[in-house]
PDB file of N, CA and C in Angstrom:
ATOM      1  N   UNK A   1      -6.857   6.152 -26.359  1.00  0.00           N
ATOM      2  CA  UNK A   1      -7.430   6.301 -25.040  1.00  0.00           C
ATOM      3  C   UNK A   1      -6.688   7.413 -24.303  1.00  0.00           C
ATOM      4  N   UNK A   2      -7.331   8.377 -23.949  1.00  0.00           N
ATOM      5  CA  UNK A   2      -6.727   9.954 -23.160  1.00  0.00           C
ATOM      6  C   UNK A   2      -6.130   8.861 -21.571  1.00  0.00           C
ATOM      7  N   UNK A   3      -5.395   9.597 -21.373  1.00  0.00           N
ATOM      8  CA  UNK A   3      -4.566   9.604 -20.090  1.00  0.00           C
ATOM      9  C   UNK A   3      -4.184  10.761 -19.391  1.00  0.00           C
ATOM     10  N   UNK A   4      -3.668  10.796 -18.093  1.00  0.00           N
ATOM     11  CA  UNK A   4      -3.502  11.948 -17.593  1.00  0.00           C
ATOM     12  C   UNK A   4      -2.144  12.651 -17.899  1.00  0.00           C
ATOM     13  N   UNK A   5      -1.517  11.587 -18.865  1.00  0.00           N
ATOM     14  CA  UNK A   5      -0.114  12.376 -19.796  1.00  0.00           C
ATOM     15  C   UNK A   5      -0.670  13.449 -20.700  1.00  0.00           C
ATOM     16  N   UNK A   6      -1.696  13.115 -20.866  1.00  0.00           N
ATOM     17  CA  UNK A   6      -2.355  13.948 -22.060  1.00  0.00           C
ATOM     18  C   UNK A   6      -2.830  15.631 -21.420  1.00  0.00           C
ATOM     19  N   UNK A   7      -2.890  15.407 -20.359  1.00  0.00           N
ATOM     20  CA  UNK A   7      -3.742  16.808 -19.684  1.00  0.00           C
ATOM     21  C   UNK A   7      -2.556  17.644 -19.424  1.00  0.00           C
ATOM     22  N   UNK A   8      -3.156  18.717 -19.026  1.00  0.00           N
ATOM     23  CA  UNK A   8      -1.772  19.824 -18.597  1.00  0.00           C
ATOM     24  C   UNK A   8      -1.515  19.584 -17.337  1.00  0.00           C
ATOM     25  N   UNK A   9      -0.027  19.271 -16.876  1.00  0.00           N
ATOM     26  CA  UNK A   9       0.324  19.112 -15.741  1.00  0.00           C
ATOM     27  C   UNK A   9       0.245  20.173 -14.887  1.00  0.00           C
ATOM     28  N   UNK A  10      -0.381  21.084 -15.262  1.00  0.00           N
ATOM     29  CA  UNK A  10      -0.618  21.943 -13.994  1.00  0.00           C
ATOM     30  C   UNK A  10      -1.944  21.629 -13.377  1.00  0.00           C
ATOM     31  N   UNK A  11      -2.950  21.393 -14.375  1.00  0.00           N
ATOM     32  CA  UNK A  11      -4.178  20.762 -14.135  1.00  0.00           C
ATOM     33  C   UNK A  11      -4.267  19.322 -12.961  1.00  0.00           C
ATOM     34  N   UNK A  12      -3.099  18.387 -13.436  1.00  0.00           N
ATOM     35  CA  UNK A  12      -3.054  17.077 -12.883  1.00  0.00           C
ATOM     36  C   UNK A  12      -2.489  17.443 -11.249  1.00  0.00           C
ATOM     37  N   UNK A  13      -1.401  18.372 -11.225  1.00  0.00           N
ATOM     38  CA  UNK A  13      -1.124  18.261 -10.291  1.00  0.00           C
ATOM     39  C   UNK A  13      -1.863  19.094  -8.786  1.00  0.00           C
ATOM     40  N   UNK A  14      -3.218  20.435  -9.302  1.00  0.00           N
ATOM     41  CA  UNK A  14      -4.411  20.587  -8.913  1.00  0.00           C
ATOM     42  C   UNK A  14      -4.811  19.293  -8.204  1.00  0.00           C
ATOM     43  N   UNK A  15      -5.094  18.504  -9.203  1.00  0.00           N
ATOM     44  CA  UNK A  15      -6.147  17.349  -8.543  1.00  0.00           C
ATOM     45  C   UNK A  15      -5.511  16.671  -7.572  1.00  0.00           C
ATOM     46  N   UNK A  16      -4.293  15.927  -7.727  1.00  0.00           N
ATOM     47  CA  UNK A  16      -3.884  15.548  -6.866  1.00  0.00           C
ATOM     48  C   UNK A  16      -3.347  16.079  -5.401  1.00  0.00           C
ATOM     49  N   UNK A  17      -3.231  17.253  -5.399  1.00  0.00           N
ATOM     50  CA  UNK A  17      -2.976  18.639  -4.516  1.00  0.00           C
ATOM     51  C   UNK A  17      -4.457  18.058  -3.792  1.00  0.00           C
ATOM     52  N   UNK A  18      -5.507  18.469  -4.327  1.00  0.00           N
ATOM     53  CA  UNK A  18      -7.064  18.447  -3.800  1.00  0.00           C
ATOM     54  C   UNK A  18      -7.364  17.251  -3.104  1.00  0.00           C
ATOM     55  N   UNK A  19      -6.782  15.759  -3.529  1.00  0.00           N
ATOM     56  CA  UNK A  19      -6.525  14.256  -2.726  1.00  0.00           C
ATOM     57  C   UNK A  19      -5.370  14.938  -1.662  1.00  0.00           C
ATOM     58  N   UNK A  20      -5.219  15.903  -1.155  1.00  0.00           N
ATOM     59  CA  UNK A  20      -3.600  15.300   0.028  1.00  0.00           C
ATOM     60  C   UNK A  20      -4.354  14.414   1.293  1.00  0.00           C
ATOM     61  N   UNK A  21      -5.637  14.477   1.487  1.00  0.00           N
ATOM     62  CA  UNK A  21      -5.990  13.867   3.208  1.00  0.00           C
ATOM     63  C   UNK A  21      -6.508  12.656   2.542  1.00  0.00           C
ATOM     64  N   UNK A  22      -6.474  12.303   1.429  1.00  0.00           N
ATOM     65  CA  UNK A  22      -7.327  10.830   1.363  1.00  0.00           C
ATOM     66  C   UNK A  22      -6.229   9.860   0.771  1.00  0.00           C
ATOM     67  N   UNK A  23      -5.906   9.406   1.858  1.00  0.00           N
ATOM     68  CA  UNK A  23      -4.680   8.896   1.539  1.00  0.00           C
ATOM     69  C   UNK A  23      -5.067   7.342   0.720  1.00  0.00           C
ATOM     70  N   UNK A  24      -5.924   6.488   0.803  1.00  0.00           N
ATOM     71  CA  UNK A  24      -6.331   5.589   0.049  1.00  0.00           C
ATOM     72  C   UNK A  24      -6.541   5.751  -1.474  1.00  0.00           C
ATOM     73  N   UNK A  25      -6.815   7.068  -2.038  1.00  0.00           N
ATOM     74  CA  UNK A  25      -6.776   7.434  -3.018  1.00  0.00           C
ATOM     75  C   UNK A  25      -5.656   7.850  -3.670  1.00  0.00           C
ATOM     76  N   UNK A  26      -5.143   8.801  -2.760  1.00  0.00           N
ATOM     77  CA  UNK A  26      -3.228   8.799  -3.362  1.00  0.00           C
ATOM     78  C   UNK A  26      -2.914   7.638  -3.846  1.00  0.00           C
ATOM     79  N   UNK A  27      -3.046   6.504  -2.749  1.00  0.00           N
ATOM     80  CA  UNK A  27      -2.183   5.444  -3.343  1.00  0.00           C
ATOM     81  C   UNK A  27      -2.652   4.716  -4.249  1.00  0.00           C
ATOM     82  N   UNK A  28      -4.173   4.450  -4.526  1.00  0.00           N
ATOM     83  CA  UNK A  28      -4.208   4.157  -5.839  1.00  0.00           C
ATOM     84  C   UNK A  28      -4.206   5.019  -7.112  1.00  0.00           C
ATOM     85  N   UNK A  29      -3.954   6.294  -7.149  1.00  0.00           N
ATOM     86  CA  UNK A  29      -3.423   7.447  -8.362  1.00  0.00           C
ATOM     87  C   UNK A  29      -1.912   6.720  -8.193  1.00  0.00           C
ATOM     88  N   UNK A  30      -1.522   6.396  -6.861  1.00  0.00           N
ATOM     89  CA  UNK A  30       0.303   6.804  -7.606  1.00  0.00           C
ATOM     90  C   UNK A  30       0.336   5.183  -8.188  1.00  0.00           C
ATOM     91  N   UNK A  31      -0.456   4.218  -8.167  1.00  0.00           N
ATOM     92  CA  UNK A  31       0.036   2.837  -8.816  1.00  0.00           C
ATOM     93  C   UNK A  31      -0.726   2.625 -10.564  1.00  0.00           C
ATOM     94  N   UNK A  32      -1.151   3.910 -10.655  1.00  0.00           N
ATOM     95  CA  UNK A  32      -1.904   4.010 -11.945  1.00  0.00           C
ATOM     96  C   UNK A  32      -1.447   4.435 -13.099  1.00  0.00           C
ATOM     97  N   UNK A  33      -0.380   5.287 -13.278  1.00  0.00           N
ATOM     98  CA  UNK A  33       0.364   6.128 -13.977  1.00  0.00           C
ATOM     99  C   UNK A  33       1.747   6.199 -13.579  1.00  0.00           C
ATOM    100  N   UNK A  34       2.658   6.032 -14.115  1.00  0.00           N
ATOM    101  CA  UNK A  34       3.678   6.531 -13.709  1.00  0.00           C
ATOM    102  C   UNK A  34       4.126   7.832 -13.205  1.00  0.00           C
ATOM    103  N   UNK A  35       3.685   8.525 -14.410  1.00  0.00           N
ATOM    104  CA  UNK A  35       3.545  10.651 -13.916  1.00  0.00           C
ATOM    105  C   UNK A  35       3.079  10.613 -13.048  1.00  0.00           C
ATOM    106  N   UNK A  36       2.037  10.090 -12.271  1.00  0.00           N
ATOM    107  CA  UNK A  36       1.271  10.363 -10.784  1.00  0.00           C
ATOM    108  C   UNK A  36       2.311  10.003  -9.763  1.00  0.00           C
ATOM    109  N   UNK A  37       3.177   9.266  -9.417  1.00  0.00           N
ATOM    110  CA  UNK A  37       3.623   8.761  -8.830  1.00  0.00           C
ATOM    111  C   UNK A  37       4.439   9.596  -7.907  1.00  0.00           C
ATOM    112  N   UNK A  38       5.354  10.706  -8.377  1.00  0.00           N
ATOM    113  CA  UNK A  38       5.698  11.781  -7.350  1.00  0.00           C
ATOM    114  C   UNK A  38       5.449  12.687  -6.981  1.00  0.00           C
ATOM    115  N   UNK A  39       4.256  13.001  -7.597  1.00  0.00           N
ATOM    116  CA  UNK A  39       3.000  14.029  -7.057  1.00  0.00           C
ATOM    117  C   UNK A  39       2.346  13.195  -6.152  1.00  0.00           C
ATOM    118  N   UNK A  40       2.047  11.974  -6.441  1.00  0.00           N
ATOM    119  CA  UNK A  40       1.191  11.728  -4.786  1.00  0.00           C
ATOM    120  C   UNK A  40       2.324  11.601  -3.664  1.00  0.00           C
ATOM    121  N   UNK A  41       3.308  10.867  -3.824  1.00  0.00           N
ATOM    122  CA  UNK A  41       4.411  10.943  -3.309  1.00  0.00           C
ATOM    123  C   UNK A  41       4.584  11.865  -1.782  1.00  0.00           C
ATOM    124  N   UNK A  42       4.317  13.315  -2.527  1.00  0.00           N
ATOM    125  CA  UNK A  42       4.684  14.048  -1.821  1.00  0.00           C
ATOM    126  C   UNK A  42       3.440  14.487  -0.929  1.00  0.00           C
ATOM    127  N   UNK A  43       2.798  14.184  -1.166  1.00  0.00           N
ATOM    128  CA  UNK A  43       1.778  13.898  -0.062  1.00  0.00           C
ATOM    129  C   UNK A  43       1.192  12.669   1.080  1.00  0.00           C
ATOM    130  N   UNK A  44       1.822  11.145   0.362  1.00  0.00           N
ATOM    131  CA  UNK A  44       1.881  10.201   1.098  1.00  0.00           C
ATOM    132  C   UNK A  44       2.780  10.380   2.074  1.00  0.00           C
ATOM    133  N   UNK A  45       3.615  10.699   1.745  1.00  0.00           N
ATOM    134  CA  UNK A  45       4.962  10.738   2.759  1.00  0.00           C
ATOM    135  C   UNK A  45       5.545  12.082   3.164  1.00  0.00           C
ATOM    136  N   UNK A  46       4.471  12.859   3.358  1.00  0.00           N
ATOM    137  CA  UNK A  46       4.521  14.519   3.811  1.00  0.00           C
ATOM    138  C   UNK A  46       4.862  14.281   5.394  1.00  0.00           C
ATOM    139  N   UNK A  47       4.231  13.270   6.149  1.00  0.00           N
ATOM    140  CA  UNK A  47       4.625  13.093   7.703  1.00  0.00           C
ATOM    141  C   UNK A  47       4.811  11.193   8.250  1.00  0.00           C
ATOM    142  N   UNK A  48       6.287  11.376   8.611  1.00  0.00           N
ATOM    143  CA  UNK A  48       6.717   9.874   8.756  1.00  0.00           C
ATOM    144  C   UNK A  48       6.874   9.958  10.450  1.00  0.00           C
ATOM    145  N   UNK A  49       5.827   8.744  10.628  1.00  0.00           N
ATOM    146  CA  UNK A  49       5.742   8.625  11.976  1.00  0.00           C
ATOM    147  C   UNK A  49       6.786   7.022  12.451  1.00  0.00           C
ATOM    148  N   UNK A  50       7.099   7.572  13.997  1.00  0.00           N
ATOM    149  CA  UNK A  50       8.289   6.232  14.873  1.00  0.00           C
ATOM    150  C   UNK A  50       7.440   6.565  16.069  1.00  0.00           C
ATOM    151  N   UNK A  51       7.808   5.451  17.110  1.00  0.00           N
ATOM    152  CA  UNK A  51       7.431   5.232  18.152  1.00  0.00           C
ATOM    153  C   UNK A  51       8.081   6.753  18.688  1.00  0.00           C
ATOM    154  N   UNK A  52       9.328   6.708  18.715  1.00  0.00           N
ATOM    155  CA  UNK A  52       9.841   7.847  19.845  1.00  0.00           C
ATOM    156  C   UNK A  52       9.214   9.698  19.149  1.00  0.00           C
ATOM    157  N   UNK A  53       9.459   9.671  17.626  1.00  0.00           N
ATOM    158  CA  UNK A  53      10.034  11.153  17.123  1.00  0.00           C
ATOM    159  C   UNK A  53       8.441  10.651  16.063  1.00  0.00           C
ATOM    160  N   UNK A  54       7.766  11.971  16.176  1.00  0.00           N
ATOM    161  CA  UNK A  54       7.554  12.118  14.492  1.00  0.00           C
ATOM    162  C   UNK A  54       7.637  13.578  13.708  1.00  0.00           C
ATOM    163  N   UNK A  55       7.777  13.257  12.689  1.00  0.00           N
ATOM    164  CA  UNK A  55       9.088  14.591  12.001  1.00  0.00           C
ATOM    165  C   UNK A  55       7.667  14.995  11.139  1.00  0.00           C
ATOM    166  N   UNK A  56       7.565  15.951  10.743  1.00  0.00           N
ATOM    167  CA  UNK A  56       6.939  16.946   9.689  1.00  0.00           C
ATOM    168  C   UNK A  56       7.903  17.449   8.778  1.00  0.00           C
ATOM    169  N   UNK A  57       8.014  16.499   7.370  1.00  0.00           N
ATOM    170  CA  UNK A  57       8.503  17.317   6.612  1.00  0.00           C
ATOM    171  C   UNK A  57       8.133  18.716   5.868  1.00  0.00           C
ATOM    172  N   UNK A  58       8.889  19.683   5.873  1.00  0.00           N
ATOM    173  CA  UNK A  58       8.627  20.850   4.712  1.00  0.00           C
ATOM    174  C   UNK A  58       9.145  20.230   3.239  1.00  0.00           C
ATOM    175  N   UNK A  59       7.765  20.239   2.899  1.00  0.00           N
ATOM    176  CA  UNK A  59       8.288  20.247   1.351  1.00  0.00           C
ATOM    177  C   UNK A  59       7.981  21.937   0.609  1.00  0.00           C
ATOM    178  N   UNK A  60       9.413  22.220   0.228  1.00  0.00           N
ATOM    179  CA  UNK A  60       9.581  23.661  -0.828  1.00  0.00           C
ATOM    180  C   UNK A  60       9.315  23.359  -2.003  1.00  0.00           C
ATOM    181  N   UNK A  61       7.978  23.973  -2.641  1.00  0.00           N
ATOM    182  CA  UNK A  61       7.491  24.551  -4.255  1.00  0.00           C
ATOM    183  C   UNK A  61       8.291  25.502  -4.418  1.00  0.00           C
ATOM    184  N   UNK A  62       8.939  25.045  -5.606  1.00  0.00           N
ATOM    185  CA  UNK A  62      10.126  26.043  -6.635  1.00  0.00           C
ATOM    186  C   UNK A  62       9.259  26.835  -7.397  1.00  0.00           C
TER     187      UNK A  62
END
């Protein structure tokens, strides 16, 4: 049975790039696969909101 271990991770991480605003979908990609898990990651938790502050992280592509 193909999995998304099987595809080219440049491909996988496209798609999940293309999910960043649907966040209901991130989270069920990142509980599906393990490899998915810090690629959605970084889009679930791209902006952490508090009552007083909310921060915008920069995330840097190497």
């Amino acid at each position: 049975m193909p999995s998304f271990t099987d595809s080219p991770p440049e491909i996988v991480k496209e798609i999940i790039d293309a999910l960043q605003d649907d966040l209901p979908t991130l989270k069920a990609c990142s509980q599906t696969c393990q490899s998915l898990l810090p690629l959605c990651r970084q889009h679930i938790y791209r902006t952490i909101s508090s009552p007083a502050v909310t921060v915008q992280l920069a995330i840097v592509h190497a």
